[in-house]
N, C-alpha and C. Protein backbone atom coordinates (compact mmCIF):
# COMPACT_ATOMS: atom_id res chain seq x y z
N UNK A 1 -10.39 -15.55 25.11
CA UNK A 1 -8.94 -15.50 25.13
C UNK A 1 -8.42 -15.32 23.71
N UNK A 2 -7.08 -14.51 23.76
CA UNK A 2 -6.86 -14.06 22.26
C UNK A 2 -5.87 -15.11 22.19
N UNK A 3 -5.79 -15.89 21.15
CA UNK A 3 -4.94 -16.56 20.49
C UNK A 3 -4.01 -15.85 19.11
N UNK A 4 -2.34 -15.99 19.37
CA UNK A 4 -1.64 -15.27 18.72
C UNK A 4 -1.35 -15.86 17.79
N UNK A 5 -1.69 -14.73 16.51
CA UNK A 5 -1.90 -14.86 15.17
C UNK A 5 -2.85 -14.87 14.52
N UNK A 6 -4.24 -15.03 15.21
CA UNK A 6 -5.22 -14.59 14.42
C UNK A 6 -6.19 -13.32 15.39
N UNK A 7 -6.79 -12.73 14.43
CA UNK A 7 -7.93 -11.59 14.84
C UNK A 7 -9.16 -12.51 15.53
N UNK A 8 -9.29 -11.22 16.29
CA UNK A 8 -10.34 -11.90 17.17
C UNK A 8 -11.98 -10.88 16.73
N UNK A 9 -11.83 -10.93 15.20
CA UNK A 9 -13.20 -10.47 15.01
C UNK A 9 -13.87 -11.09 13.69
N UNK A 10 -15.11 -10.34 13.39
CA UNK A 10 -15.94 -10.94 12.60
C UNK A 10 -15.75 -10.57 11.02
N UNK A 11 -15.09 -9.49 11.06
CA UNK A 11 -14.38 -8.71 9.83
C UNK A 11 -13.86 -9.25 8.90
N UNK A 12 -13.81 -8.78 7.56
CA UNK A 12 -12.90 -9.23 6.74
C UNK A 12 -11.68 -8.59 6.60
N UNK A 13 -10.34 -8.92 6.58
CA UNK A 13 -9.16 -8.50 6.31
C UNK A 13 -9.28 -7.20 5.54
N UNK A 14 -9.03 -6.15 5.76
CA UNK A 14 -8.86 -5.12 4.33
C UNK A 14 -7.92 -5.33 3.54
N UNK A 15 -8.05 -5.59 2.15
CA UNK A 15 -6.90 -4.89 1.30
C UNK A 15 -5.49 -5.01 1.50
N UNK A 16 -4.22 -5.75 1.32
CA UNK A 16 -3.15 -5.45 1.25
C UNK A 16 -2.75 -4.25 0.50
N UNK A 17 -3.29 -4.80 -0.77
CA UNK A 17 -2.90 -3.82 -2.15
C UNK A 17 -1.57 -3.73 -2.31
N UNK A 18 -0.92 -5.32 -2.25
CA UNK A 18 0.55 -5.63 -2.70
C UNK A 18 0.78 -5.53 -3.92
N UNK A 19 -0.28 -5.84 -4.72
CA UNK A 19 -0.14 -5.82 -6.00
C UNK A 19 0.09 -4.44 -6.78
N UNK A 20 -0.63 -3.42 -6.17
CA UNK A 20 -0.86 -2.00 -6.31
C UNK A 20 0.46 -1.64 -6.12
N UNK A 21 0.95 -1.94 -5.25
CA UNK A 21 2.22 -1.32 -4.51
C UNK A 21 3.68 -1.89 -5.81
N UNK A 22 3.03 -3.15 -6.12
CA UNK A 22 4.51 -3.34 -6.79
C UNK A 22 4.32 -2.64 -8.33
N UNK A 23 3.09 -2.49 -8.71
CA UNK A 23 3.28 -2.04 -10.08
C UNK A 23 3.74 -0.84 -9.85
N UNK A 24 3.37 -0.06 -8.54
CA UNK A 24 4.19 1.26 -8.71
C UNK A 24 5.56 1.21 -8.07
N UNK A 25 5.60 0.63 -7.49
CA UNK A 25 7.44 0.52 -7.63
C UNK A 25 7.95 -0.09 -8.85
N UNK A 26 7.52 -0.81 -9.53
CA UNK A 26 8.32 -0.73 -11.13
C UNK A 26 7.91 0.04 -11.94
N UNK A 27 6.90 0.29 -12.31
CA UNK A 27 6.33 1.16 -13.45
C UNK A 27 6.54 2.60 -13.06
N UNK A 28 6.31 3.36 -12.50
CA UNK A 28 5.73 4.66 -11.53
C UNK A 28 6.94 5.60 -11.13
N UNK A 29 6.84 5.07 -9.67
CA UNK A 29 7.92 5.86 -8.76
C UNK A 29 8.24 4.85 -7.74
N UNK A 30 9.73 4.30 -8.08
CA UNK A 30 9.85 3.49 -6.92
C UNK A 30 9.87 3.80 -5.41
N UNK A 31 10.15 5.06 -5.09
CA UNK A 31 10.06 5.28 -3.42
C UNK A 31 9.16 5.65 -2.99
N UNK A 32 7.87 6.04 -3.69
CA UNK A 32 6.19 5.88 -3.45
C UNK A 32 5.99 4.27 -3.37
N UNK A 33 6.56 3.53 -4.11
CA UNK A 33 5.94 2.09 -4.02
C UNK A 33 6.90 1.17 -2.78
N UNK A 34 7.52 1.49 -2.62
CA UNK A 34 8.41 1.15 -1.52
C UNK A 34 7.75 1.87 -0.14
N UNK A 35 7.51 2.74 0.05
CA UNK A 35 6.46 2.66 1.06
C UNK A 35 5.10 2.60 1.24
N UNK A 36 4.39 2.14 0.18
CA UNK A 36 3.59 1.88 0.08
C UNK A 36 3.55 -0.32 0.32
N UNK A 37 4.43 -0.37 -0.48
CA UNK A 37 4.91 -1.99 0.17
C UNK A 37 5.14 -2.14 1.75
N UNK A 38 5.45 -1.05 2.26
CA UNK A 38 5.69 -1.15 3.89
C UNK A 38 4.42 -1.08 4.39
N UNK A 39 3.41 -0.23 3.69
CA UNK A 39 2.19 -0.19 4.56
C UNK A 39 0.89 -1.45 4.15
N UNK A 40 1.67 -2.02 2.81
CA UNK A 40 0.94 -2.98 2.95
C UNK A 40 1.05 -4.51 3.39
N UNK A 41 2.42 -4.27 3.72
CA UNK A 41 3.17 -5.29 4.63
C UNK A 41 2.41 -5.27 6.28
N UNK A 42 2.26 -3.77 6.63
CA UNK A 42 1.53 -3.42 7.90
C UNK A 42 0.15 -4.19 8.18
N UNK A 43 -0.78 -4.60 6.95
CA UNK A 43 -2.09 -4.65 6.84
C UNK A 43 -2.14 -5.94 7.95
N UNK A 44 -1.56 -7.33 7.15
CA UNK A 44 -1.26 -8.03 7.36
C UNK A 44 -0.88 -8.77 8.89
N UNK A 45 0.16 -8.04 9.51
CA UNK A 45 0.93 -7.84 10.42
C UNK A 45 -0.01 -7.23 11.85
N UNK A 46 -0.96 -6.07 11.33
CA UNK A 46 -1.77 -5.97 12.60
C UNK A 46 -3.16 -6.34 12.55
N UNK A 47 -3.23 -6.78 11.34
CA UNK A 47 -4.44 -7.80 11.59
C UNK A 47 -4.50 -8.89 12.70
N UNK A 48 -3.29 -9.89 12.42
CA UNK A 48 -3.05 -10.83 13.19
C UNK A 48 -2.91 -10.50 14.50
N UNK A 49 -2.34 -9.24 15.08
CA UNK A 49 -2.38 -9.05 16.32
C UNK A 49 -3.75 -8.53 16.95
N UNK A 50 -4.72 -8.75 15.97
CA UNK A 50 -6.01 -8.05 16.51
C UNK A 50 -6.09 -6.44 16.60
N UNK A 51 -5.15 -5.67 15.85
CA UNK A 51 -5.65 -4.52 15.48
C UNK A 51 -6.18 -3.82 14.35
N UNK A 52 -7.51 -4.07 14.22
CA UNK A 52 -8.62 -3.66 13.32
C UNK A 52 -8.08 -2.97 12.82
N UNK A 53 -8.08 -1.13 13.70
CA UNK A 53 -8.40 -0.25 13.17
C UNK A 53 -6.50 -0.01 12.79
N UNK A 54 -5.59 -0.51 13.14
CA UNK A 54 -4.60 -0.30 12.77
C UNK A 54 -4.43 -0.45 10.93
N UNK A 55 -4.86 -1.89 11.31
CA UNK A 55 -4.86 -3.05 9.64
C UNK A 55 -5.64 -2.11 8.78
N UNK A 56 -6.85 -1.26 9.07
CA UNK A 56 -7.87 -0.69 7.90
C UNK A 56 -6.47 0.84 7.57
N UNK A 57 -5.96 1.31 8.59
CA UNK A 57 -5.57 2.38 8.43
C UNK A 57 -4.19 2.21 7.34
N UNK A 58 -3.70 1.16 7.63
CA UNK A 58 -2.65 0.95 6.77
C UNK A 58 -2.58 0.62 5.50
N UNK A 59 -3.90 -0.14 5.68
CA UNK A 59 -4.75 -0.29 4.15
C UNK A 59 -4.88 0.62 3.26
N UNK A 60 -5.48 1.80 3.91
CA UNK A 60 -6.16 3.27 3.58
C UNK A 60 -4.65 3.58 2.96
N UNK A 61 -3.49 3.86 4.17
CA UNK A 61 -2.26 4.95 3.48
C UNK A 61 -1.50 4.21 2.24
N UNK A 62 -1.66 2.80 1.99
CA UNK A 62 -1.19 1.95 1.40
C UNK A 62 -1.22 2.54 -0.03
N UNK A 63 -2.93 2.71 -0.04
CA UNK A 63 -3.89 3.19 -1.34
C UNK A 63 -3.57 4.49 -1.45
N UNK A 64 -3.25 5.54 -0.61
CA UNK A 64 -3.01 6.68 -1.05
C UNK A 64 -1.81 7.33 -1.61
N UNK A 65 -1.00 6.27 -0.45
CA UNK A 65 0.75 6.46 -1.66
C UNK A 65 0.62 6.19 -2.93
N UNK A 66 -0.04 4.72 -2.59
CA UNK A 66 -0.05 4.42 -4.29
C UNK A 66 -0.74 5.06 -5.35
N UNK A 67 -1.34 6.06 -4.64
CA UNK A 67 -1.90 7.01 -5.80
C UNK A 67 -1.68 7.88 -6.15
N UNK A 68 -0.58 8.33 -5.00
CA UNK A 68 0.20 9.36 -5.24
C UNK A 68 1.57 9.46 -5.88
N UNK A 69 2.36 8.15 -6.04
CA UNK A 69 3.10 7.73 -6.51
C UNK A 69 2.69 7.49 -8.25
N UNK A 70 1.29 7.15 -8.41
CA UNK A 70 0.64 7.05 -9.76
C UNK A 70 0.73 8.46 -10.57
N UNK A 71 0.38 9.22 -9.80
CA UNK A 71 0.14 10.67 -10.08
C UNK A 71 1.60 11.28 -10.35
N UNK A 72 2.78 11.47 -9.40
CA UNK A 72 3.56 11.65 -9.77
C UNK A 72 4.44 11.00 -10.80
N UNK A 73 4.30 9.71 -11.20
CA UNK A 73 5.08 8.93 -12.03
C UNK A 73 4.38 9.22 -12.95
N UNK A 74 3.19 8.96 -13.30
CA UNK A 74 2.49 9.47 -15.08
C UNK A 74 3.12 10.99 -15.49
N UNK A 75 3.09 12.63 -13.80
CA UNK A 75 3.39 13.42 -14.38
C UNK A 75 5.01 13.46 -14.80
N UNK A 76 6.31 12.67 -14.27
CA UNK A 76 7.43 12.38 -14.55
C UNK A 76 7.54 12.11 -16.22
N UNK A 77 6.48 10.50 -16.19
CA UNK A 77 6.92 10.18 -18.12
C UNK A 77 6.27 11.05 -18.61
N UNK A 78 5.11 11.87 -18.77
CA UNK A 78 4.78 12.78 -19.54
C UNK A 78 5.86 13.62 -19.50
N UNK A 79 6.56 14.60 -18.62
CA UNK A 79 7.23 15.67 -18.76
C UNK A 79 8.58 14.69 -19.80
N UNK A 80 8.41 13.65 -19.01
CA UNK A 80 10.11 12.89 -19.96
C UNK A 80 9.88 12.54 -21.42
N UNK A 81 8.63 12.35 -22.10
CA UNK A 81 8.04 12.34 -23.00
C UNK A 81 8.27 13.51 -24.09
N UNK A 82 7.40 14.80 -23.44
CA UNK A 82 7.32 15.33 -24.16
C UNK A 82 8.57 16.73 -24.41
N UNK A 83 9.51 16.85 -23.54
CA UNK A 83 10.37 17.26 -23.35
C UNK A 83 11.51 16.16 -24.55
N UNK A 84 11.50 15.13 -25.14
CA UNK A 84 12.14 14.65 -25.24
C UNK A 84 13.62 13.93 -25.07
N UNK A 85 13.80 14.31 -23.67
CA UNK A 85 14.52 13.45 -23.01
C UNK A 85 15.01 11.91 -22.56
């Protein structure tokens, strides 16, 4: 019987990567890190309902905003950099 609020497996939690998420919403690009905070809000959230493969997947897009948000925010201050703006 599933009891609500916890997973009913042997797994370890994946990854929030809250932390990931907030340095790039301050440092970076905040609307890459802002949804990237949503998907790692997700991790969390369907873990507990017992969805594995939900929780890993949200994990996964969590990490990829945030890397994409990395990518675009380094190429932003460089161009703001060297443009001197």
């Amino acid at each position: 019987m599933h009891v609500r609020g916890e997973a009913t497996t042997t797994e370890d939690r994946p990854p929030t990567r809250w932390p990931l998420s907030i340095v790039v919403f301050l440092l970076f690009w905040f609307l890459f890190g802002a949804i990237a905070m949503y998907y790692s809000s997700q991790v969390t959230t369907r873990w507990r309902y017992g969805d594995v493969a939900g929780a890993k997947q949200a994990s996964k897009s969590a990490l990829i905003v945030n890397l994409i948000g990395i990518g675009v925010g380094l190429l932003f201050w460089i161009l703001v950099i060297a443009t001197g703006s």
